[in-house]
Structures are given as C-alpha cells and as structure tokens.
C-alpha atoms as a PDB file:
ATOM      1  CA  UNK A   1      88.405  85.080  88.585  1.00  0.00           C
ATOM      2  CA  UNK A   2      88.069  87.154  91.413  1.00  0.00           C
ATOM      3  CA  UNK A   3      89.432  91.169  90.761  1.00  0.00           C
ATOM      4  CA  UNK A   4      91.711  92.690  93.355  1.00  0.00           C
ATOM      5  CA  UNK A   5      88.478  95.162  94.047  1.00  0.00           C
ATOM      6  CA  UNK A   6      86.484  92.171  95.353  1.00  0.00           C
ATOM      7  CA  UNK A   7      89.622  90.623  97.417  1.00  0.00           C
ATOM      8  CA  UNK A   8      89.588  94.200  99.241  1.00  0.00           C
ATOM      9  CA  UNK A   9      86.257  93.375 100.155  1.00  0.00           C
ATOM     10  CA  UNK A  10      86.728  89.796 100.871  1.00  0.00           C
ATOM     11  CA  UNK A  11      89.253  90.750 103.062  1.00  0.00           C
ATOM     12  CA  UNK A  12      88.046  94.254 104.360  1.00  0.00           C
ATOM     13  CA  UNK A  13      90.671  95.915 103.755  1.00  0.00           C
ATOM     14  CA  UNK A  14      89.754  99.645 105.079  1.00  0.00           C
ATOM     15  CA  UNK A  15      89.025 102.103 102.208  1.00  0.00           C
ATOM     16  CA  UNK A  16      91.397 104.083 102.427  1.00  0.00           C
ATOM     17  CA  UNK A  17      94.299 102.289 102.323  1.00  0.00           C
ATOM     18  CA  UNK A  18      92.162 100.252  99.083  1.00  0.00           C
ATOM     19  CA  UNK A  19      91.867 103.781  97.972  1.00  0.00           C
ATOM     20  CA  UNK A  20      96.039 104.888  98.217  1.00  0.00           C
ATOM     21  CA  UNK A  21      97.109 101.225  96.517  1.00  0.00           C
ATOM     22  CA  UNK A  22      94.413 101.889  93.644  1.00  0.00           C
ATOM     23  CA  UNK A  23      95.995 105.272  93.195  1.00  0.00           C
ATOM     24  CA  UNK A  24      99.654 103.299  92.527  1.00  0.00           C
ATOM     25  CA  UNK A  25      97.580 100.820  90.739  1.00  0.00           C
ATOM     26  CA  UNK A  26      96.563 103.207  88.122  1.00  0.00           C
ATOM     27  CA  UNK A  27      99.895 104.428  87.742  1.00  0.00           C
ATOM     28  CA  UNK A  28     101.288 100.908  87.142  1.00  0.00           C
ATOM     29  CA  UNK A  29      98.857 100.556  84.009  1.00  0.00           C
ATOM     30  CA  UNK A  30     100.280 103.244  82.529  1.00  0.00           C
ATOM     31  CA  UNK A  31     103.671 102.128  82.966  1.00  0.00           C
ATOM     32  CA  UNK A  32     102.560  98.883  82.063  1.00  0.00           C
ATOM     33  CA  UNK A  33     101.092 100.629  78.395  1.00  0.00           C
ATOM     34  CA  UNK A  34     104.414 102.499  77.594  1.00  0.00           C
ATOM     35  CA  UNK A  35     106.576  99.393  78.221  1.00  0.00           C
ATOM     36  CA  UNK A  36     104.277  97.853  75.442  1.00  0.00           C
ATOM     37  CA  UNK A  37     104.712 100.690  72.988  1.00  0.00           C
ATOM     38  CA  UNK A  38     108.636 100.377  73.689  1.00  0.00           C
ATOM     39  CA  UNK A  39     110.726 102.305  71.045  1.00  0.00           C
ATOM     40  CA  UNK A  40     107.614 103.394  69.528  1.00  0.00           C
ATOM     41  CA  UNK A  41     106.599 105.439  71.975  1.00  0.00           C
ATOM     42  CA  UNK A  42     109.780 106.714  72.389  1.00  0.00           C
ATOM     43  CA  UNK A  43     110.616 106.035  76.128  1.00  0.00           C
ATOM     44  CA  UNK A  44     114.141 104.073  75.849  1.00  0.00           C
ATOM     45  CA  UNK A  45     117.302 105.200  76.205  1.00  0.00           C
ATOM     46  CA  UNK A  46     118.796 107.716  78.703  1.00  0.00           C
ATOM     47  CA  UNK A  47     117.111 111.109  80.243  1.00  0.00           C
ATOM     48  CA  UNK A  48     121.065 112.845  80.274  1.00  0.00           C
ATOM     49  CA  UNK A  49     120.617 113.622  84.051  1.00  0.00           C
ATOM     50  CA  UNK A  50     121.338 111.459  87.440  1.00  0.00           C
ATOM     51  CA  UNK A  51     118.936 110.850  90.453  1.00  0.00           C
ATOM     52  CA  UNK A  52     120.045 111.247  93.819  1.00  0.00           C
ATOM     53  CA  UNK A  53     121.934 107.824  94.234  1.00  0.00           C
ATOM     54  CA  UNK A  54     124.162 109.218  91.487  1.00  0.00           C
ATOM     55  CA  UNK A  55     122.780 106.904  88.443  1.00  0.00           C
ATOM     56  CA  UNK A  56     121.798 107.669  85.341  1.00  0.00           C
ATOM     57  CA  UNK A  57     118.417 108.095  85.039  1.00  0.00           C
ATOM     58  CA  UNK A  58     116.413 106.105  82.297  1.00  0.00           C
ATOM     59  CA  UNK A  59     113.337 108.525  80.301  1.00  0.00           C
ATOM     60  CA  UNK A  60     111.156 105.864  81.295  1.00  0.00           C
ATOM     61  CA  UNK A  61     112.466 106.007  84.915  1.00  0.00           C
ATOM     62  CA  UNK A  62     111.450 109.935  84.930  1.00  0.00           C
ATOM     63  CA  UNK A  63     108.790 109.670  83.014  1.00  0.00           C
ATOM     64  CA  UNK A  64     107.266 106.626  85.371  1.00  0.00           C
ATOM     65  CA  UNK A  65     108.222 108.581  88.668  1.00  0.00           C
ATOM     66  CA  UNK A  66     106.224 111.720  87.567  1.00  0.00           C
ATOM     67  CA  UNK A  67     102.828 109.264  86.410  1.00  0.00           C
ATOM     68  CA  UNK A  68     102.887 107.818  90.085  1.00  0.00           C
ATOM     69  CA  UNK A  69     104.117 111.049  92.154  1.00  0.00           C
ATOM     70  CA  UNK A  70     101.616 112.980  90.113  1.00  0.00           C
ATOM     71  CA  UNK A  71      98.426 110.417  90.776  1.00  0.00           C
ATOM     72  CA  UNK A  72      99.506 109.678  94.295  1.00  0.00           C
ATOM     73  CA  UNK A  73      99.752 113.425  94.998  1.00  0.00           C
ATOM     74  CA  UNK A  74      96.120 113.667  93.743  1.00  0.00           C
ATOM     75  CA  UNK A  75      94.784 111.007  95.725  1.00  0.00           C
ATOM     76  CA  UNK A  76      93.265 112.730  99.035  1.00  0.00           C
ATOM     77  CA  UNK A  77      94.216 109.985 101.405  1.00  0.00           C
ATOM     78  CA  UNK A  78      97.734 110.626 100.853  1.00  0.00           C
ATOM     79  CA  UNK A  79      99.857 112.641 103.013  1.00  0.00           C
ATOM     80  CA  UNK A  80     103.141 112.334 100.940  1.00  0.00           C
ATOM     81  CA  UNK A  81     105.658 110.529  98.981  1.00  0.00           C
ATOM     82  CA  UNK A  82     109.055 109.410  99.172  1.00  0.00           C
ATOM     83  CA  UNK A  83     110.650 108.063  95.512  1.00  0.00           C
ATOM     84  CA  UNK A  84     114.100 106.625  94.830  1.00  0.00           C
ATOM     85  CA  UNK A  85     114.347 108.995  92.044  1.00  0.00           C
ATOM     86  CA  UNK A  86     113.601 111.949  94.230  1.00  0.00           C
ATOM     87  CA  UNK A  87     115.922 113.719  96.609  1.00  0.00           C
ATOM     88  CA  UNK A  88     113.630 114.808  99.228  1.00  0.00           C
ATOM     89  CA  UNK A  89     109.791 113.374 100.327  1.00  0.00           C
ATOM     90  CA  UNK A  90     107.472 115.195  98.518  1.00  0.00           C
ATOM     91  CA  UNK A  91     103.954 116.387 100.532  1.00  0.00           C
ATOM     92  CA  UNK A  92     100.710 115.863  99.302  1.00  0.00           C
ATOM     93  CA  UNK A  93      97.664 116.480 101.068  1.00  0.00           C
ATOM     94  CA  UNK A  94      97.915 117.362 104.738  1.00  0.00           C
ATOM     95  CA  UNK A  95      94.867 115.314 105.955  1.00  0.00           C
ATOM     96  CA  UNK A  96      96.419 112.223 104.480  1.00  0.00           C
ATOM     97  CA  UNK A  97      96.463 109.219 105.995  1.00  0.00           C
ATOM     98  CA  UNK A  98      99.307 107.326 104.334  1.00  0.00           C
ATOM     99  CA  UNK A  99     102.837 107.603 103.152  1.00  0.00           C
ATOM    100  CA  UNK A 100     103.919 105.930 100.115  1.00  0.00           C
ATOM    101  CA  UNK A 101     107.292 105.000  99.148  1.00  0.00           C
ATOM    102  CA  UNK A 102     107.823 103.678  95.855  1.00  0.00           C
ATOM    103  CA  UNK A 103     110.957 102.399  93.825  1.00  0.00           C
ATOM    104  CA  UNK A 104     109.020 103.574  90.517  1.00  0.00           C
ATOM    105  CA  UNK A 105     111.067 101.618  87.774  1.00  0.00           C
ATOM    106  CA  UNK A 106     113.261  98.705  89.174  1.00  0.00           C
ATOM    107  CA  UNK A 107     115.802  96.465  87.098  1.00  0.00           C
ATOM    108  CA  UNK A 108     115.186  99.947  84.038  1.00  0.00           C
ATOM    109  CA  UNK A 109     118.888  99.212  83.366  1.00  0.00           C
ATOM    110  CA  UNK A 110     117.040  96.114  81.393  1.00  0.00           C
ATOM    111  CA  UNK A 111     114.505  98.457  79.485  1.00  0.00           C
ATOM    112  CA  UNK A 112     116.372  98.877  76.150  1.00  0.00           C
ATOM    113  CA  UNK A 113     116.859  95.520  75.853  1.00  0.00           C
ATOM    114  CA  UNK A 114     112.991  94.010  76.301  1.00  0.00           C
ATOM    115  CA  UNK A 115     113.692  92.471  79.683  1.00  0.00           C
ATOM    116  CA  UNK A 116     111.245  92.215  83.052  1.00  0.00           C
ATOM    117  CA  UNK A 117     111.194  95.539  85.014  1.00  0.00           C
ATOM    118  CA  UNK A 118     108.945  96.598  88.127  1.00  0.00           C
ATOM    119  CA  UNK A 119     108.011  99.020  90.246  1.00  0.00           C
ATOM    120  CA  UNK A 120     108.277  97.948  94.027  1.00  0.00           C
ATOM    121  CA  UNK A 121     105.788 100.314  97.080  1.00  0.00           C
ATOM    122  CA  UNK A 122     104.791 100.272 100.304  1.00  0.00           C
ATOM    123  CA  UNK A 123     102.697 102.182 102.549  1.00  0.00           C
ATOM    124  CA  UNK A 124     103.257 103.659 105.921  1.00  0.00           C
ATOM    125  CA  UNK A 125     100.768 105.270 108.131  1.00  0.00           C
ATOM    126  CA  UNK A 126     101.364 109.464 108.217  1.00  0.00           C
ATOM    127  CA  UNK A 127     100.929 109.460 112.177  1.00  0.00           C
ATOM    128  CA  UNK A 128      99.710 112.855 111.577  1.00  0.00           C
ATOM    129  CA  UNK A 129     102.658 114.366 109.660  1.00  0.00           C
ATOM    130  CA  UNK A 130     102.435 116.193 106.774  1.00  0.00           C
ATOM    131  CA  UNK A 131     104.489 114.795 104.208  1.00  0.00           C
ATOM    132  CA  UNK A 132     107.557 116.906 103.618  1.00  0.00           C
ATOM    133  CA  UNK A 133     109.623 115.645 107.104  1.00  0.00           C
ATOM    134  CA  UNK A 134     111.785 112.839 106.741  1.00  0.00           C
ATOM    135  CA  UNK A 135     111.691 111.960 109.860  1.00  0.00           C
ATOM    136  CA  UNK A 136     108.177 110.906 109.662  1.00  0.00           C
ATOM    137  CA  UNK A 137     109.021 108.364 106.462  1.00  0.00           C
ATOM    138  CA  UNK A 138     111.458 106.347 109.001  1.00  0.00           C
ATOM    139  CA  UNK A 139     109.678 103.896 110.222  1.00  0.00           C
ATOM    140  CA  UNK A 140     110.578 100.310 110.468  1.00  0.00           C
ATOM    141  CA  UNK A 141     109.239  97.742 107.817  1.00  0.00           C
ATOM    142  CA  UNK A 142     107.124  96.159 110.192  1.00  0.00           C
ATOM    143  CA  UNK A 143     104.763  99.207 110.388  1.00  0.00           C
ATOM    144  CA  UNK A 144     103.777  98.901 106.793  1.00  0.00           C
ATOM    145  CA  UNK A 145     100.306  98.666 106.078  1.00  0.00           C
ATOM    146  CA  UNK A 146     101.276  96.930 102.484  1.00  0.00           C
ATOM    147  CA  UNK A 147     103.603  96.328 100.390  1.00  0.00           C
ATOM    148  CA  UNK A 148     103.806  94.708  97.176  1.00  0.00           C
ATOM    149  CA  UNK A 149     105.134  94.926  93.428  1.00  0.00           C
ATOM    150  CA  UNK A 150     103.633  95.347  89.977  1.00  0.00           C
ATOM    151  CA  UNK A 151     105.733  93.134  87.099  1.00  0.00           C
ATOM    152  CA  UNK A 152     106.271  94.370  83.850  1.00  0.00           C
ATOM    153  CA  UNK A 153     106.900  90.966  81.521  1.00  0.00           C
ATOM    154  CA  UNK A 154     105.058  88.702  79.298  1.00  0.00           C
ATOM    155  CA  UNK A 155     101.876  89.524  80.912  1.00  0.00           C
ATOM    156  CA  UNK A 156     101.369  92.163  84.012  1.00  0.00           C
ATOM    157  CA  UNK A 157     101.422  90.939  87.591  1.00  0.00           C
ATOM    158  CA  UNK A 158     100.691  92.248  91.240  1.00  0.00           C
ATOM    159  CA  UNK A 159     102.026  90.651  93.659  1.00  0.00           C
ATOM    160  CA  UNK A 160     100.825  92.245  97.040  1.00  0.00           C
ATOM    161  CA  UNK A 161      99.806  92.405 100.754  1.00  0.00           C
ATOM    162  CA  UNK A 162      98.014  93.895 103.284  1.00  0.00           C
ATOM    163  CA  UNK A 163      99.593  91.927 106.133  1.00  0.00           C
ATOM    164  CA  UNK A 164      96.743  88.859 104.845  1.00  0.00           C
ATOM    165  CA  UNK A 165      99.606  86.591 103.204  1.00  0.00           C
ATOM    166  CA  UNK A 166     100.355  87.439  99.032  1.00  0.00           C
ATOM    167  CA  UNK A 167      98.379  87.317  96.533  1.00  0.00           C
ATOM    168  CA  UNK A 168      99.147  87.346  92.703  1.00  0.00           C
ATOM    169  CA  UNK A 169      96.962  89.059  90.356  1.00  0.00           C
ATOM    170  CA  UNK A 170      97.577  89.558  86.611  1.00  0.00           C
ATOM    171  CA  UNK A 171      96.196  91.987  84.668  1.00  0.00           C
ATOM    172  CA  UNK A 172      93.521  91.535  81.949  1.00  0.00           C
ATOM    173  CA  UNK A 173      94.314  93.403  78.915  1.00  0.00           C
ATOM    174  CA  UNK A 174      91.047  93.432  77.877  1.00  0.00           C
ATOM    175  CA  UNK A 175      89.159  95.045  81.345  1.00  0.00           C
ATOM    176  CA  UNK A 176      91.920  96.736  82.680  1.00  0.00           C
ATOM    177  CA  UNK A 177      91.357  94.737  85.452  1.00  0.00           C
ATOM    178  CA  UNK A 178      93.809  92.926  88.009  1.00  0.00           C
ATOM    179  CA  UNK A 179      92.429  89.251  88.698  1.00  0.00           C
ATOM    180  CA  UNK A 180      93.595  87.147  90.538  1.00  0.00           C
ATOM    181  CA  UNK A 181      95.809  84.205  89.809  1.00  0.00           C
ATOM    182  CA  UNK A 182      97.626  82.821  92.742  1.00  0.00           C
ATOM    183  CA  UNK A 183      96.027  82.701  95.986  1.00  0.00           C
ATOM    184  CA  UNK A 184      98.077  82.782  99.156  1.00  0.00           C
ATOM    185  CA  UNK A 185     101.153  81.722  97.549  1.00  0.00           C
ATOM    186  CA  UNK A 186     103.858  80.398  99.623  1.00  0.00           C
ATOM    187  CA  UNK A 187     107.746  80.123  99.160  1.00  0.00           C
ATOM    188  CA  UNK A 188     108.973  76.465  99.436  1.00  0.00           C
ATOM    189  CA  UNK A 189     111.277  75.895 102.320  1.00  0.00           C
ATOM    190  CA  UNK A 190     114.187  74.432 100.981  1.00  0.00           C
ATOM    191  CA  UNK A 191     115.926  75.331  97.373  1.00  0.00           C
ATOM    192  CA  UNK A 192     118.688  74.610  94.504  1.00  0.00           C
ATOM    193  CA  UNK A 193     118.452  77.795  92.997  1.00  0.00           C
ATOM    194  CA  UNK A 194     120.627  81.098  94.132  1.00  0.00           C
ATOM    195  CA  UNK A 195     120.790  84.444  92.652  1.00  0.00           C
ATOM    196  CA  UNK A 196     123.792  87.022  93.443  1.00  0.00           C
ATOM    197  CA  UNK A 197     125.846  89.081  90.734  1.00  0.00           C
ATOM    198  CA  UNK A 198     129.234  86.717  91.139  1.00  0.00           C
ATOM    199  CA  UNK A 199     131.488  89.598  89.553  1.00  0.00           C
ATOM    200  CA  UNK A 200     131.223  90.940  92.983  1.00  0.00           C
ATOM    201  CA  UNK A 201     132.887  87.913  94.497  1.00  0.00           C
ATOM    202  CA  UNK A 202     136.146  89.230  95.349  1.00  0.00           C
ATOM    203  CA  UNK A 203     134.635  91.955  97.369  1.00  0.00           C
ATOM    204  CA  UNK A 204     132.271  89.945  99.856  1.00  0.00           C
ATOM    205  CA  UNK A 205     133.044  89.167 103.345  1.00  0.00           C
ATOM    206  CA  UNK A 206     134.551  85.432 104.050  1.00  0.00           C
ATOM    207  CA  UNK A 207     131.562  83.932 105.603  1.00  0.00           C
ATOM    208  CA  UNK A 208     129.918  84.839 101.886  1.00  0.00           C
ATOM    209  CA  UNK A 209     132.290  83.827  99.955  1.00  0.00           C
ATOM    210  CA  UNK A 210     132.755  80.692 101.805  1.00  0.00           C
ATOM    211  CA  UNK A 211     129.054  80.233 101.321  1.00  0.00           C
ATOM    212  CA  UNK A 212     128.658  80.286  97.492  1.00  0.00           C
ATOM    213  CA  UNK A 213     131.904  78.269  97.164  1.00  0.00           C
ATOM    214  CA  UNK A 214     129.651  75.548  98.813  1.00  0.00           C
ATOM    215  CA  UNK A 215     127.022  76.585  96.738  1.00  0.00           C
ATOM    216  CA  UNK A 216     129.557  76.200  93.457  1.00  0.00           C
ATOM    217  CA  UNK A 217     130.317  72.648  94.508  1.00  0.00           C
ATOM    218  CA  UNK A 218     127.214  71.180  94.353  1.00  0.00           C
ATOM    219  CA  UNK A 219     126.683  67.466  95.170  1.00  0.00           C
ATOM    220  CA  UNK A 220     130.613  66.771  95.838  1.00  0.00           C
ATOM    221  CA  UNK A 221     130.598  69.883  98.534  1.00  0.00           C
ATOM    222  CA  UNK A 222     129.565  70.554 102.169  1.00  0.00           C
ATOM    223  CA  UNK A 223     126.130  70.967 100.964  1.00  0.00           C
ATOM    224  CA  UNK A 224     125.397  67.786  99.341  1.00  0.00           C
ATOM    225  CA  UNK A 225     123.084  69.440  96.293  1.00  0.00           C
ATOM    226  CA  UNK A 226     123.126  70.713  93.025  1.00  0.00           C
ATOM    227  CA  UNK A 227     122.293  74.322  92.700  1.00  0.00           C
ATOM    228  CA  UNK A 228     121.285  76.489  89.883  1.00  0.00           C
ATOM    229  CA  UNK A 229     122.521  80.208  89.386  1.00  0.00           C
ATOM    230  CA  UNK A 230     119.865  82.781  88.238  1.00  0.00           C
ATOM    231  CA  UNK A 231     121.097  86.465  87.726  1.00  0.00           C
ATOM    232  CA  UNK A 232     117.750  88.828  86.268  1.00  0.00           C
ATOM    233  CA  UNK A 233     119.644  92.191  87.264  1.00  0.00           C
ATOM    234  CA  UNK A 234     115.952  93.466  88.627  1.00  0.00           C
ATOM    235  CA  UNK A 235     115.208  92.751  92.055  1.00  0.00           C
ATOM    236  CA  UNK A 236     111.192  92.451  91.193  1.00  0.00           C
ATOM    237  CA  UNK A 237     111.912  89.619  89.095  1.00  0.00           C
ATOM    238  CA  UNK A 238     114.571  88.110  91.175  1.00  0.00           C
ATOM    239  CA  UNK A 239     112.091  88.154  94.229  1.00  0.00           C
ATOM    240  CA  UNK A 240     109.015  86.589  91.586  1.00  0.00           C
ATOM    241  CA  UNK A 241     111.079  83.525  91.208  1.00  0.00           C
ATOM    242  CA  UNK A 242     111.446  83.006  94.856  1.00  0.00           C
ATOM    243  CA  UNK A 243     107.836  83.523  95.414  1.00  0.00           C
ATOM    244  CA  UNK A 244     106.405  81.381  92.382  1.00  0.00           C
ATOM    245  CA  UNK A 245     109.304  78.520  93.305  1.00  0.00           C
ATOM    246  CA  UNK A 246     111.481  79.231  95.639  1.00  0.00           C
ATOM    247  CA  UNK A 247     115.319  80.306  95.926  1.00  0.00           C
ATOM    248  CA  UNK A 248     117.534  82.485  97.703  1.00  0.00           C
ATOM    249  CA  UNK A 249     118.584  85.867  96.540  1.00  0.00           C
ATOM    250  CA  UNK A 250     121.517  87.920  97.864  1.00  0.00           C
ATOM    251  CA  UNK A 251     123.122  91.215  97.403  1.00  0.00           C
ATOM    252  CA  UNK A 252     125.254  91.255 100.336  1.00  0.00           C
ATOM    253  CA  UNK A 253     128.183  93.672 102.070  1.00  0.00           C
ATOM    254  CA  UNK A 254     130.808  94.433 100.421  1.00  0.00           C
ATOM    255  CA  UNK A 255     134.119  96.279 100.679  1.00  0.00           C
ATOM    256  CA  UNK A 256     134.173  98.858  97.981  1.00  0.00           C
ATOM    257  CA  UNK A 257     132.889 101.986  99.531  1.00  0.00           C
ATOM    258  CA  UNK A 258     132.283 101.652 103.138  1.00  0.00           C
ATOM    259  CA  UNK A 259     130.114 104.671 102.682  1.00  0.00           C
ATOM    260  CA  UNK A 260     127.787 102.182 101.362  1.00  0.00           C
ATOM    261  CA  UNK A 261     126.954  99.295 103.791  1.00  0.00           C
ATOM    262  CA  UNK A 262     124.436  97.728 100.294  1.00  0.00           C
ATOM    263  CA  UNK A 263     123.186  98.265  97.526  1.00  0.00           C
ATOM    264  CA  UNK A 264     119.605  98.120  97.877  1.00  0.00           C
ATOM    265  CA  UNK A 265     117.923 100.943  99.534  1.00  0.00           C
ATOM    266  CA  UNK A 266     116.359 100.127 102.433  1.00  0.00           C
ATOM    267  CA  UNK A 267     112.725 101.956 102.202  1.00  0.00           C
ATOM    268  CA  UNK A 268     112.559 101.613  98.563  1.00  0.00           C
ATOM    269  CA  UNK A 269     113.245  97.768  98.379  1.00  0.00           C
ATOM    270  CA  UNK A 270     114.516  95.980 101.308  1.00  0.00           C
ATOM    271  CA  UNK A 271     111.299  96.849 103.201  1.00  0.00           C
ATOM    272  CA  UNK A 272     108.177  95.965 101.359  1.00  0.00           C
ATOM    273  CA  UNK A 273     110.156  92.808  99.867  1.00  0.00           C
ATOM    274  CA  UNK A 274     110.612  91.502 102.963  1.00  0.00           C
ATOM    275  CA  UNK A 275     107.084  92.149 103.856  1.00  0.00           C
ATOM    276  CA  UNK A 276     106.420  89.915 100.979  1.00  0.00           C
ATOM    277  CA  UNK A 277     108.692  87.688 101.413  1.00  0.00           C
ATOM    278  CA  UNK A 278     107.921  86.852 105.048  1.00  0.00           C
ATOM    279  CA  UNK A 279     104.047  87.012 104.426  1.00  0.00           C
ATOM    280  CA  UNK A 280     104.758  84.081 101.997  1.00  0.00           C
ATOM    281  CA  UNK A 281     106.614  82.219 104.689  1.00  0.00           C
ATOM    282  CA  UNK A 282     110.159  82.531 103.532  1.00  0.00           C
ATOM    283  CA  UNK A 283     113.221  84.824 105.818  1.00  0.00           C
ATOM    284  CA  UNK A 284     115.014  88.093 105.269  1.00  0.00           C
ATOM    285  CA  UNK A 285     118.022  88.838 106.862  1.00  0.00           C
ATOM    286  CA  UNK A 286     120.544  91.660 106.321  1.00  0.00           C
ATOM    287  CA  UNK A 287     122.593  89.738 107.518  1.00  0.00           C
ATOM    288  CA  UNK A 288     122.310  90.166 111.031  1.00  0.00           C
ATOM    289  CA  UNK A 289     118.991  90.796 112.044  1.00  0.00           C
ATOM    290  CA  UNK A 290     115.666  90.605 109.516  1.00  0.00           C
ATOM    291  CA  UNK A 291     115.552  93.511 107.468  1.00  0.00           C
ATOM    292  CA  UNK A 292     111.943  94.890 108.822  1.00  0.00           C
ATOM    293  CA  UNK A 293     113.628  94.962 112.248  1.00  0.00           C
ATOM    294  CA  UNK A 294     116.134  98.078 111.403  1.00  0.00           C
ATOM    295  CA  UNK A 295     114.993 101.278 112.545  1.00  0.00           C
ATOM    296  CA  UNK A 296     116.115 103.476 109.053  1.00  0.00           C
ATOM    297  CA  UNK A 297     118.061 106.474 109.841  1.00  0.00           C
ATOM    298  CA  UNK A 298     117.777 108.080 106.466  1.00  0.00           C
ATOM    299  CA  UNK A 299     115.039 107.888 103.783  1.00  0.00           C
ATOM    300  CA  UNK A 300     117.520 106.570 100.946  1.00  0.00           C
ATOM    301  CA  UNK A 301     119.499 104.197 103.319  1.00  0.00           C
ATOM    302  CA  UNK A 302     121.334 101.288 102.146  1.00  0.00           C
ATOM    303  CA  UNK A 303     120.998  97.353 103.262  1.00  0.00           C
ATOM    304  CA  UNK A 304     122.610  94.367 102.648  1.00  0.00           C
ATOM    305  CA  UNK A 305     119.687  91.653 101.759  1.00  0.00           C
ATOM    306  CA  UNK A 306     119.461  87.609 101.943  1.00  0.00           C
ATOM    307  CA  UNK A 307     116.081  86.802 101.434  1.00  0.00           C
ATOM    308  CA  UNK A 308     114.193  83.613 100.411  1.00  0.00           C
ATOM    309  CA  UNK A 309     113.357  80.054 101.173  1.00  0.00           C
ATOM    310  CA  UNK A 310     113.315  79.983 104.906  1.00  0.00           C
ATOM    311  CA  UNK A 311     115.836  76.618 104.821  1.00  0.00           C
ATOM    312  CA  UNK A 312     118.425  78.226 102.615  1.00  0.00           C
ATOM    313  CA  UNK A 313     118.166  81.340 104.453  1.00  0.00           C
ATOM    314  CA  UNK A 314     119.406  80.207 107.678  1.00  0.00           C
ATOM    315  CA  UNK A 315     121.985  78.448 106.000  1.00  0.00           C
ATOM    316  CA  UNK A 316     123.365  81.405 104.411  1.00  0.00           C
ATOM    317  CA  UNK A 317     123.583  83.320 107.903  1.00  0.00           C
ATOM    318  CA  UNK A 318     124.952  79.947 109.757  1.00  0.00           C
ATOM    319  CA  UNK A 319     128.461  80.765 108.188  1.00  0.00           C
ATOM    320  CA  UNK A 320     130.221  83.035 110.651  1.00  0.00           C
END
C-alpha cells in the first residue's frame, strides 16, 4: 500500500503545501492516541468554559485545538490559523505561505460516549498576509489548496484532496503511517439514504419540509423509493457515509434565531466538505447557490448545507 508521502509525490503536490498538511497530520495522531486512551487518559467530560459560538467546550476539544494550533504555529510554511474554538485568527510565521483553518474536534458532543469524531481543515493561500487579519482568511472555498478530514473510529482515516479527486488513507498502527485504501473514490449519483436531525422539523422552511415528507413516504409517495434515515450527530462521519456509499445530508435554514442563517460554520465545515464532496463528484448547495461559491463575510460565518449524491441533491433544491 502506497503511504500518503509517496501519493504527494505521485501527484507532485508542491512541498510546501505537503509540508503544512503533514504538520495537521501529526496533530491528528495525537488526537487519534488520546481518543484510544479514552477515560484513562483522562480527556472526557467538560473543560467548564465556552468557545466563541457559545458551546461548551469538551477537554478533549481544548486540549486537541492547542496540539494542532501549537504544531501548525511551528511549521514555517504557515502564515496563520483560524480554529472554531478560537475567537480571533491566530499568526504564525510571517513568511508563511498558507492559512489553515481547522474545525479541531467535530461531532466531540459524541466523545463520552465512544462514538466517531473528526477533525475537518483546509488550506488557503496567505496572499502575503500575515496571519492575524481576518480579512485575509475570507476567501471563497474554491481557492482552497486542500481540504480534507481525519476520522476518529474503529480504525483512523484521511480522507483528503489537493484539488486531484479524494483519496482515503487509513492509518497503520503499527508505522504510524497513513496508507492508502481507497483510491479516487466517488459518490454514487443517486441514493435511499438521508441524514438531517428531524427534531428540527417544525422549524424548516416549506420547500424542506415538503421534501422529507416525500422522503418519509417512501415507495407509496412522490418519490417512488424507499429511503433510509441515518443521524451520526458529527458531520465527519455523516459526510464518510456519503463518500464510501452515497446519501444526502442536510442541516438546512431554519427559523429559530434569524441571527443564525445555519448551523455549520462556513470556513470551518461547509468549505473543505464541499471541496470533498464535489472532488468526489457529488453537489453542495446552501441552498441557493453551491457552498464554495459564497464570498464569507466573517471568519465564523454560518451556512445552511445540502450536500451529497449529485441526483438527490438537485432534487432536494427542485422544491421551491
């Protein structure tokens, strides 16, 4: 099996940017260890303090923000950082080339109970800026140089790209090494499976709602299929599926605080899973327009998503 090292080179990938993912690749192993270790190494439960969206913060979720802001901040090629868990971008080094934006534990609401977690990134080009301006972190998704996501389950997985389709690798306990699994994988066009957290129904806009009632009736409906309902909680895994066999996976508008357009933050995980997902050959949509076409105004913006198999996709967005 060929290591992620030697697809860089297969693909020649410039080394820098093999450089600035190897520097969130290192990070991701140690996440990966203290997942392992669990209660033993005494990472679950809460940190007693909120991040800047107003959550509680897991320990885990601090403790893996500070292993990849301090290891990316090291790295020389890096000009700075922008975290979900962080208020403001944090600078690096000021001959950097790159910008990386990370969601550093994704889905850690399902750490105390043993379930798949992630951390999502992407990478930007610095255009010269120094890290610590905003403004220089708001660039559409389609200027990112990669994007990808590392998948903390039964066994480790990266699933990543550098614009060259998605690859999987998993990691090999044994060399520490990232090997690839899956090459090129694709999402299958059509699907019977849907993810969206249905407690939320009664807040969703009518051409939603109208939607997954079609979805609900299955064979007897407008649709003429049976679907499947899958509900992870963790967009990494939610996203997995879809790659590995397809599906559609929503988090759309709702009414509840129009302060709040989504859920999902735009840089942190609307971005670089759309670069994913469309690398693979399936659509994401916020609705409107595909998610990599928005031009962010803020670094911890919010986005409606419907990504997935490009089939069901289109069907989603055909209600109006």
């Amino acid at each position: 099996m060929q290591t992620v090292q030697q697809i860089f080179e297969q693909n020649q990938t410039p080394k820098p940017l093999v450089t600035a993912i190897n520097a969130v690749l290192d990070a991701s192993k140690e996440i990966a260890f203290l997942l392992q270790q669990g209660a033993m190494g005494g990472v679950l439960g809460c940190a007693d303090q909120e991040n800047v969206q107003g959550e509680t913060q897991k320990k885990l979720d601090v403790i893996s923000n500070d292993l990849l802001k301090d290891t990316l901040k090291a790295c020389p090629v890096v000009a700075g950082i922008a975290s979900e868990e962080e208020d403001f971008p944090v600078p690096a080094n000021k001959d950097g080339e790159f910008l990386v934006i990370f969601d550093p534990l994704d889905g850690s609401s399902n750490i105390d109970i043993n379930v798949t977690v992630g951390t999502i990134f992407s990478i930007l080009p610095s255009n010269g800026g120094d890290g610590s301006d905003e403004k220089t972190y708001l660039q559409s998704g389609r200027k990112q140089l990669a994007a990808g996501y590392v998948l903390y389950g039964p066994s480790t997985l990266l699933v990543m790209t550098t614009g060259q389709g998605v690859d999987i690798f998993t990691l090999d306990p044994t060399t520490k090494e990232f090997k690839l699994t899956d090459c090129q994988s694709k999402i299958t066009p059509s699907t019977q499976e849907f993810a969206i957290n249905m407690s939320n129904q009664r807040f969703w806009a009518k051409p939603m709602q109208d939607y997954v009632a079609d979805l609900l009736q299955g064979e007897e409906g407008k649709l003429g299929k049976r679907y499947n309902m899958r509900w992870v909680a963790a967009m990494v895994a939610e996203v997995h599926r879809i790659i590995s066999r397809g599906g559609i996976f929503m988090y759309p508008w709702d009414n509840r605080d129009p302060k709040k357009p989504g859920k999902l933050r735009l840089m942190y995980e609307g971005n670089p899973m759309s670069m994913l997902v469309e690398q693979a050959g399936g659509l994401s949509s916020n609705g409107d327009i595909a998610i990599m076409d928005i031009e962010p105004e803020k670094i911890h913006q919010r986005v409606p998503v419907i990504l997935g198999s490009k089939e069901e996709v289109e069907m989603a967005l055909s209600y109006k």
